[in-house]
PDB file of N, CA and C in Angstrom:
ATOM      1  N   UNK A   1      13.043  -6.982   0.742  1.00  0.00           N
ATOM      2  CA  UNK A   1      11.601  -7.041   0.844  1.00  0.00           C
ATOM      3  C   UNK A   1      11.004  -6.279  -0.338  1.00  0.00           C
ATOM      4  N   UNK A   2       9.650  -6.734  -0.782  1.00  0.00           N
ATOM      5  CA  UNK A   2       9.239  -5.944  -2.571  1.00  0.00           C
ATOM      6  C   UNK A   2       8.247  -5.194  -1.545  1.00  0.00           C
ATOM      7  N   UNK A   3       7.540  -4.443  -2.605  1.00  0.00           N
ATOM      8  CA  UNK A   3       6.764  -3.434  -2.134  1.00  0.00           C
ATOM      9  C   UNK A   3       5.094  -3.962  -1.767  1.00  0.00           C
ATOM     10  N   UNK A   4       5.131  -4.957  -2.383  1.00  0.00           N
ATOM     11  CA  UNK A   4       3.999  -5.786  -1.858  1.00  0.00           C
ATOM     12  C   UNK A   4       4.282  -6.854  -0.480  1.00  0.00           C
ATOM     13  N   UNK A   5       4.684  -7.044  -0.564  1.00  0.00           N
ATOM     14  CA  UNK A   5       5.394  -7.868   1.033  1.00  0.00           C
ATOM     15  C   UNK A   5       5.225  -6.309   2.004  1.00  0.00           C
ATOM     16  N   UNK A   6       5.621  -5.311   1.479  1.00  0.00           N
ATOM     17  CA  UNK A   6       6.173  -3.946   2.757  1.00  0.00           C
ATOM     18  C   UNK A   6       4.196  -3.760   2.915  1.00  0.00           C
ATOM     19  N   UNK A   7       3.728  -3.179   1.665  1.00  0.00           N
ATOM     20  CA  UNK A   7       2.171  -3.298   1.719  1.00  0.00           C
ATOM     21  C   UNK A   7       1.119  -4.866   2.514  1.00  0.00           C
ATOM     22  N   UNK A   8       1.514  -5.628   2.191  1.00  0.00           N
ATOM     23  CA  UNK A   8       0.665  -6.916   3.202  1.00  0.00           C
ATOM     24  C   UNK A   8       1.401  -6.852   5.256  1.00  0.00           C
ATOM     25  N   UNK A   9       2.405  -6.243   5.201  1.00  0.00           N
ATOM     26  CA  UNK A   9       3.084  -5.920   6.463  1.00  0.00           C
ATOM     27  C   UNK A   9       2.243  -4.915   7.272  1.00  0.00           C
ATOM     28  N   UNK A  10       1.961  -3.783   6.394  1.00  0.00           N
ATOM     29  CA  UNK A  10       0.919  -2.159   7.194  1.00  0.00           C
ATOM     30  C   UNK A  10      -0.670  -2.987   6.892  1.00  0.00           C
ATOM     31  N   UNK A  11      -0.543  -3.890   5.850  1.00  0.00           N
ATOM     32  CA  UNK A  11      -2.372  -3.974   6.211  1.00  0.00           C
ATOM     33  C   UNK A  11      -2.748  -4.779   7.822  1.00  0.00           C
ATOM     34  N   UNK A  12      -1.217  -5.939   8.011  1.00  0.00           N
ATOM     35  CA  UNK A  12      -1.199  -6.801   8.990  1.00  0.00           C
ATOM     36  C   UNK A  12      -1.466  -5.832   9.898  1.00  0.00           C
ATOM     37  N   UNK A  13      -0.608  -4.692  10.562  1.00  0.00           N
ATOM     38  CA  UNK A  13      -0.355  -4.052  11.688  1.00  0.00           C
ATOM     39  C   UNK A  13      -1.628  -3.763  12.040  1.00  0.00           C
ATOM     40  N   UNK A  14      -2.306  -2.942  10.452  1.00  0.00           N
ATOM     41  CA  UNK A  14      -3.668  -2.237  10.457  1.00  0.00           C
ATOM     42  C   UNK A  14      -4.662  -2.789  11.010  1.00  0.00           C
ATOM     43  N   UNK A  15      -4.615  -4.345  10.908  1.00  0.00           N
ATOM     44  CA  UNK A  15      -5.652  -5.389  10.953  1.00  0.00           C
ATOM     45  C   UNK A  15      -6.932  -5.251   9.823  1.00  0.00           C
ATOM     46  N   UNK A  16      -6.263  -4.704   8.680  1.00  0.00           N
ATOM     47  CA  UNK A  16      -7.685  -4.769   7.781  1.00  0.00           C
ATOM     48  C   UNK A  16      -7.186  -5.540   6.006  1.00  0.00           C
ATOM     49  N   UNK A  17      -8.333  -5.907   5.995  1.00  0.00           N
ATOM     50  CA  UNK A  17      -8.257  -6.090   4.270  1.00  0.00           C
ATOM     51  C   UNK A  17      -8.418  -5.782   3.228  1.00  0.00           C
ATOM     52  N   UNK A  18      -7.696  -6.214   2.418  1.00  0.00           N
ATOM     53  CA  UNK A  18      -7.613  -5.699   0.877  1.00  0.00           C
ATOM     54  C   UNK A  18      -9.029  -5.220   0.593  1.00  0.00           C
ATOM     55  N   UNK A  19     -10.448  -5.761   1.111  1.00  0.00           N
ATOM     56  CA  UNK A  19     -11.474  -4.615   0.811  1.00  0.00           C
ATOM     57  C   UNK A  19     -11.483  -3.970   1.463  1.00  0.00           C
ATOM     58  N   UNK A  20     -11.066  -3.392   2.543  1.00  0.00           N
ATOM     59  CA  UNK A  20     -11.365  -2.789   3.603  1.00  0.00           C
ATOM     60  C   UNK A  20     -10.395  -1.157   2.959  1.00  0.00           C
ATOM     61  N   UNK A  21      -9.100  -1.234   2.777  1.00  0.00           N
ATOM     62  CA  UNK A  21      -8.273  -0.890   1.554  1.00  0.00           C
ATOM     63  C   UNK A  21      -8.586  -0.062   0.684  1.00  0.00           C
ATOM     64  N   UNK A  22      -9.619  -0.683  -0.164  1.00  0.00           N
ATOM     65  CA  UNK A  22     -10.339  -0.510  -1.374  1.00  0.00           C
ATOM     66  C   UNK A  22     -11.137   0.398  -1.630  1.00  0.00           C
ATOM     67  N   UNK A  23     -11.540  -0.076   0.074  1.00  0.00           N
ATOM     68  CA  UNK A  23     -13.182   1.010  -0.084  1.00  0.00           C
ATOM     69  C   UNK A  23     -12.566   2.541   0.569  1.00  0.00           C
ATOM     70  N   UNK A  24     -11.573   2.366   1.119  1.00  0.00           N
ATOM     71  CA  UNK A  24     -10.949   3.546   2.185  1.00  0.00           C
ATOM     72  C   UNK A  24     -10.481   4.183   0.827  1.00  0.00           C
ATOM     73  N   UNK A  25      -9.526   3.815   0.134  1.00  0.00           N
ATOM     74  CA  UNK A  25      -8.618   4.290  -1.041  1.00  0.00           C
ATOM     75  C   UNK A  25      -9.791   4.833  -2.035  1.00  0.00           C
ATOM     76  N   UNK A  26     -10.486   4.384  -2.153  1.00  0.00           N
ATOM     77  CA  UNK A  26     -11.768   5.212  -3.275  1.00  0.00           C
ATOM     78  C   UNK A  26     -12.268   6.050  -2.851  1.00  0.00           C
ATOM     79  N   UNK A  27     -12.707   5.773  -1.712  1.00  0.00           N
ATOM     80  CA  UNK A  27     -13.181   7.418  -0.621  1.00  0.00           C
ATOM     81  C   UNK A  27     -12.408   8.054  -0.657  1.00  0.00           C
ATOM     82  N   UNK A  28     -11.200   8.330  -0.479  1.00  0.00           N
ATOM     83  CA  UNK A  28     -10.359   9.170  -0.266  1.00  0.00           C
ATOM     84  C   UNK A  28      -9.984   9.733  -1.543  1.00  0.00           C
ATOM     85  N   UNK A  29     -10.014   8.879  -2.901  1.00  0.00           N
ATOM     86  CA  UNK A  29      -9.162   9.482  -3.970  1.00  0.00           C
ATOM     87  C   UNK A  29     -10.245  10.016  -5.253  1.00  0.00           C
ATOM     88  N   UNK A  30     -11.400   9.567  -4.648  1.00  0.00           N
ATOM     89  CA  UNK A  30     -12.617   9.522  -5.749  1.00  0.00           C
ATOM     90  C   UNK A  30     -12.539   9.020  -7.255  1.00  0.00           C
ATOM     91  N   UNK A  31     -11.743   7.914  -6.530  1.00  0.00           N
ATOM     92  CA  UNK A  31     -11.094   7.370  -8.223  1.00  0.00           C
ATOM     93  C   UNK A  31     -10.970   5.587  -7.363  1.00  0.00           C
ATOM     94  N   UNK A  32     -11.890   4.934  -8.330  1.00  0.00           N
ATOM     95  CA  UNK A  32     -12.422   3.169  -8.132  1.00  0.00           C
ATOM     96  C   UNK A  32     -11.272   2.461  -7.772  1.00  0.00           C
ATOM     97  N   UNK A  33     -11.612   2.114  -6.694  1.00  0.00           N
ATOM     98  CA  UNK A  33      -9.976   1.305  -6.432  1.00  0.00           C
ATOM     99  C   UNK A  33     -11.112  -0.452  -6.160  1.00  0.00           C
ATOM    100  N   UNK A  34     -10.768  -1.493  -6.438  1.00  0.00           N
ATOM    101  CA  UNK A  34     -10.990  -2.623  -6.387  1.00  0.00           C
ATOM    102  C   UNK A  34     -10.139  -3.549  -5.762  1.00  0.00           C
ATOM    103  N   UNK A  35     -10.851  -4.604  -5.294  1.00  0.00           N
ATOM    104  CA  UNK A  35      -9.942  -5.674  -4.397  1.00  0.00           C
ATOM    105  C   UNK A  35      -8.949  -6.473  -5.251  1.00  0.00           C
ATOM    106  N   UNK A  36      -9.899  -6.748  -7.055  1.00  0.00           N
ATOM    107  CA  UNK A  36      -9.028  -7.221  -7.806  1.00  0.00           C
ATOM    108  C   UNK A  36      -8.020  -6.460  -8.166  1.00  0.00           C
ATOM    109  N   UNK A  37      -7.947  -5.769  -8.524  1.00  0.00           N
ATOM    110  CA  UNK A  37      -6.733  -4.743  -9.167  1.00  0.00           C
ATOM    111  C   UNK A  37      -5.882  -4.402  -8.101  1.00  0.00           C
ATOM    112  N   UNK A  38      -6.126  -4.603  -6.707  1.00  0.00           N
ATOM    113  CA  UNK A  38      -4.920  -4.295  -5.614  1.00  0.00           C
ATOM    114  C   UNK A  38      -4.322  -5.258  -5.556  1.00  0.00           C
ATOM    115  N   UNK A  39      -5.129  -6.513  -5.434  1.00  0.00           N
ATOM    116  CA  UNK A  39      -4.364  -8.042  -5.277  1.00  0.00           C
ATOM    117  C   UNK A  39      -3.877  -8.617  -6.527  1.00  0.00           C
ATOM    118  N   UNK A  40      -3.695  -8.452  -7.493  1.00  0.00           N
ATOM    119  CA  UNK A  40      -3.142  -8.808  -8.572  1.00  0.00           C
ATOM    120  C   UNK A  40      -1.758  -7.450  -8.847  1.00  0.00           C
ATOM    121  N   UNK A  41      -2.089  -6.418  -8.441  1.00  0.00           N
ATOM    122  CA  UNK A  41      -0.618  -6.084  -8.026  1.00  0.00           C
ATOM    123  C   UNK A  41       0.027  -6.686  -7.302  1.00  0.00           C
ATOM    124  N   UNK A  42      -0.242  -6.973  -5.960  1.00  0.00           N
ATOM    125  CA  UNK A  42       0.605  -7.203  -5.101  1.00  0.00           C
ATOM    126  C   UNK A  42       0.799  -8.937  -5.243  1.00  0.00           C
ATOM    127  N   UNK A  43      -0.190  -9.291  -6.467  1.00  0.00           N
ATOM    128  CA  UNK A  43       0.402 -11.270  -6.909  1.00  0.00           C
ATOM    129  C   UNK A  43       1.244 -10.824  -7.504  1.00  0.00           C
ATOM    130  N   UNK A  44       1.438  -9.665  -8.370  1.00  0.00           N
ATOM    131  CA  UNK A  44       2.350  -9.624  -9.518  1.00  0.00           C
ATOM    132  C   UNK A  44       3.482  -8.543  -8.979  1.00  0.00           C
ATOM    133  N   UNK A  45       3.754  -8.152  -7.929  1.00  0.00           N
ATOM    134  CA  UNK A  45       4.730  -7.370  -7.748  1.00  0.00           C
ATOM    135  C   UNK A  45       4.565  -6.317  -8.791  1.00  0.00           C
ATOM    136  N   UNK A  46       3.760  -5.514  -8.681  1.00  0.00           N
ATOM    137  CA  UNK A  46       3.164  -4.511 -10.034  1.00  0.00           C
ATOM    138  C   UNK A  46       3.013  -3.302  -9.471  1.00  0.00           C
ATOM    139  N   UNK A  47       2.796  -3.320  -8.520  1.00  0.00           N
ATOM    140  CA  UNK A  47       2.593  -1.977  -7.769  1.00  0.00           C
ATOM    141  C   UNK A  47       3.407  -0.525  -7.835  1.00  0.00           C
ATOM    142  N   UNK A  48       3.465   0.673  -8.379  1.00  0.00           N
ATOM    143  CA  UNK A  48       4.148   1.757  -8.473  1.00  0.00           C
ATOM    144  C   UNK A  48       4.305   2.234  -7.205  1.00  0.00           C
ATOM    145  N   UNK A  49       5.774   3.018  -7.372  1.00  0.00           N
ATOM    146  CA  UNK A  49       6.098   4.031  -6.389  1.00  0.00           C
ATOM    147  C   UNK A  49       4.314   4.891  -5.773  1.00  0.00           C
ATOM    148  N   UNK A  50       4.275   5.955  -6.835  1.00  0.00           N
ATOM    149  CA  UNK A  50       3.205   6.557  -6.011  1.00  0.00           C
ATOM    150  C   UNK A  50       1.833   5.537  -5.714  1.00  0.00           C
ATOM    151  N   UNK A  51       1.691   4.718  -6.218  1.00  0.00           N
ATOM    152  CA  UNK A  51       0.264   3.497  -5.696  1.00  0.00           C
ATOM    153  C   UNK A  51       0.716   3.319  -4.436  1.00  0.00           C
ATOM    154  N   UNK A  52       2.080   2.766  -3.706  1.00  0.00           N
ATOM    155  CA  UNK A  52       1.932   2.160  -2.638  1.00  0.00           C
ATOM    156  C   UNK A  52       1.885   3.579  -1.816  1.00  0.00           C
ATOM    157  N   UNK A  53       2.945   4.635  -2.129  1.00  0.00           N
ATOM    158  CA  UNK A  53       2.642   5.773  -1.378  1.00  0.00           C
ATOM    159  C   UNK A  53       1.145   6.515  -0.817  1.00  0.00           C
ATOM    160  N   UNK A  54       0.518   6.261  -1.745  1.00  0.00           N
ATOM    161  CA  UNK A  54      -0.965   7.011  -1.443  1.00  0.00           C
ATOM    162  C   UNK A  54      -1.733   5.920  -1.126  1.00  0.00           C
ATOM    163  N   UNK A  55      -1.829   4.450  -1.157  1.00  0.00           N
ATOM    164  CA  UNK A  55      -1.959   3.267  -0.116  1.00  0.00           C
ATOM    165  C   UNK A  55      -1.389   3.452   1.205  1.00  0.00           C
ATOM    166  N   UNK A  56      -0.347   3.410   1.492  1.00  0.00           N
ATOM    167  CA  UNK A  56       0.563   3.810   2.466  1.00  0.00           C
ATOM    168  C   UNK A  56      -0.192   4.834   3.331  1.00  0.00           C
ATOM    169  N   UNK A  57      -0.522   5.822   3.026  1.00  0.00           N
ATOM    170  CA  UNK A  57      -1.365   6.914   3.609  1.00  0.00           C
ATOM    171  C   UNK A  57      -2.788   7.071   3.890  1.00  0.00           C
ATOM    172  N   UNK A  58      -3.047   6.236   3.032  1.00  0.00           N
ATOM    173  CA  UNK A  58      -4.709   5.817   3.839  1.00  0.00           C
ATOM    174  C   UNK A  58      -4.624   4.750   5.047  1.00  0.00           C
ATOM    175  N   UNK A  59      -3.214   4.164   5.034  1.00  0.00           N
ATOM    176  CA  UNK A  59      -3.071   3.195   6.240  1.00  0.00           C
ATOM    177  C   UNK A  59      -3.141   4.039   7.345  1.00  0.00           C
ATOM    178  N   UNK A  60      -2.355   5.612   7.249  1.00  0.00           N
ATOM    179  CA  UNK A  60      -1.702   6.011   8.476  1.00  0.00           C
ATOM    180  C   UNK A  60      -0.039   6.048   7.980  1.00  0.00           C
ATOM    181  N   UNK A  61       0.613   5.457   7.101  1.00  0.00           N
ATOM    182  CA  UNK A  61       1.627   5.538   6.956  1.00  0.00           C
ATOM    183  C   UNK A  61       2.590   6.949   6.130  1.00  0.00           C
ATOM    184  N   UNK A  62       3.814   6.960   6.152  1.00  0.00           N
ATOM    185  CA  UNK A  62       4.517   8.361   5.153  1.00  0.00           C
ATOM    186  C   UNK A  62       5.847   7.214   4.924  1.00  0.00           C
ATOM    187  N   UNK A  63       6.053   7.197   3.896  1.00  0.00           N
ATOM    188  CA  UNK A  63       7.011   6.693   3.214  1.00  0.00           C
ATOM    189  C   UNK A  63       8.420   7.644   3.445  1.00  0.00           C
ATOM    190  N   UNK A  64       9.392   6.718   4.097  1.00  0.00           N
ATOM    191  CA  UNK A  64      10.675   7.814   4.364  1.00  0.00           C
ATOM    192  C   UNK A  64      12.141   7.048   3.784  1.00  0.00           C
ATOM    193  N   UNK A  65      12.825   7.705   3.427  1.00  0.00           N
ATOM    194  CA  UNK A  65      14.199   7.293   2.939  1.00  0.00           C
ATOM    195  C   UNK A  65      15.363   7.557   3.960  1.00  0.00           C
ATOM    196  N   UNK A  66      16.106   6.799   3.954  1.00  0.00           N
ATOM    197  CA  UNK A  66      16.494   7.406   5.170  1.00  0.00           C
ATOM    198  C   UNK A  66      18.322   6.918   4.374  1.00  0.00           C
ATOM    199  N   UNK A  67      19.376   7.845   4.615  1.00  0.00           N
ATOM    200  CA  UNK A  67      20.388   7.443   4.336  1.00  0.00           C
ATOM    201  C   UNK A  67      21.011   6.778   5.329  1.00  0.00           C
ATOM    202  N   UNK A  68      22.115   5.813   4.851  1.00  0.00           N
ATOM    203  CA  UNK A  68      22.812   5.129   5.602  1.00  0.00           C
ATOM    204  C   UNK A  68      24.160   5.138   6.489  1.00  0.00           C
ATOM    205  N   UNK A  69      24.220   5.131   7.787  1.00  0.00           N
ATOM    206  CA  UNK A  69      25.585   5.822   7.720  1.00  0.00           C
ATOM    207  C   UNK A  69      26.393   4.620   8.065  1.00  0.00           C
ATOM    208  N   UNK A  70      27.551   4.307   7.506  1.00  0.00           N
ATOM    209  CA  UNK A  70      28.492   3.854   7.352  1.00  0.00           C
ATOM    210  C   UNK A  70      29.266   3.848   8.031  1.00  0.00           C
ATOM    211  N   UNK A  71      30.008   3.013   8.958  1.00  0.00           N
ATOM    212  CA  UNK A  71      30.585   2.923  10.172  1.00  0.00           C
ATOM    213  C   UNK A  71      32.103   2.382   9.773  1.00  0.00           C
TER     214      UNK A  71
END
């Protein structure tokens, strides 16, 4: 799964949209977040580690790694 597929998955759960997103992520970061520039990441699989992380967290979400154990 890419990181835009994992991001359109938490907006589904969220029930909100890419403006909805936009306007939350600018409030929060005081730095312009737009509907174009989110969705043309996530057309282009463009999206950075920390972008989806601090997306991720205006959902409600924390990004976790988790190791694998091997059976």
């Amino acid at each position: 799964m890419s990181v835009s597929e994992d991001l359109k998955i938490l907006l589904l759960k969220e029930k909100m949209t890419i403006t909805e997103l936009a306007k939350l992520a600018s409030e929060k970061s005081g730095k312009k977040y737009t509907v174009y520039g989110i969705s043309q990441k996530l057309a282009r699989n463009s999206m950075r580690y920390d972008e989806l992380k601090f997306l991720a967290g205006v959902l409600g979400y924390n990004i976790k790694f988790e190791k694998q154990i091997n059976e």
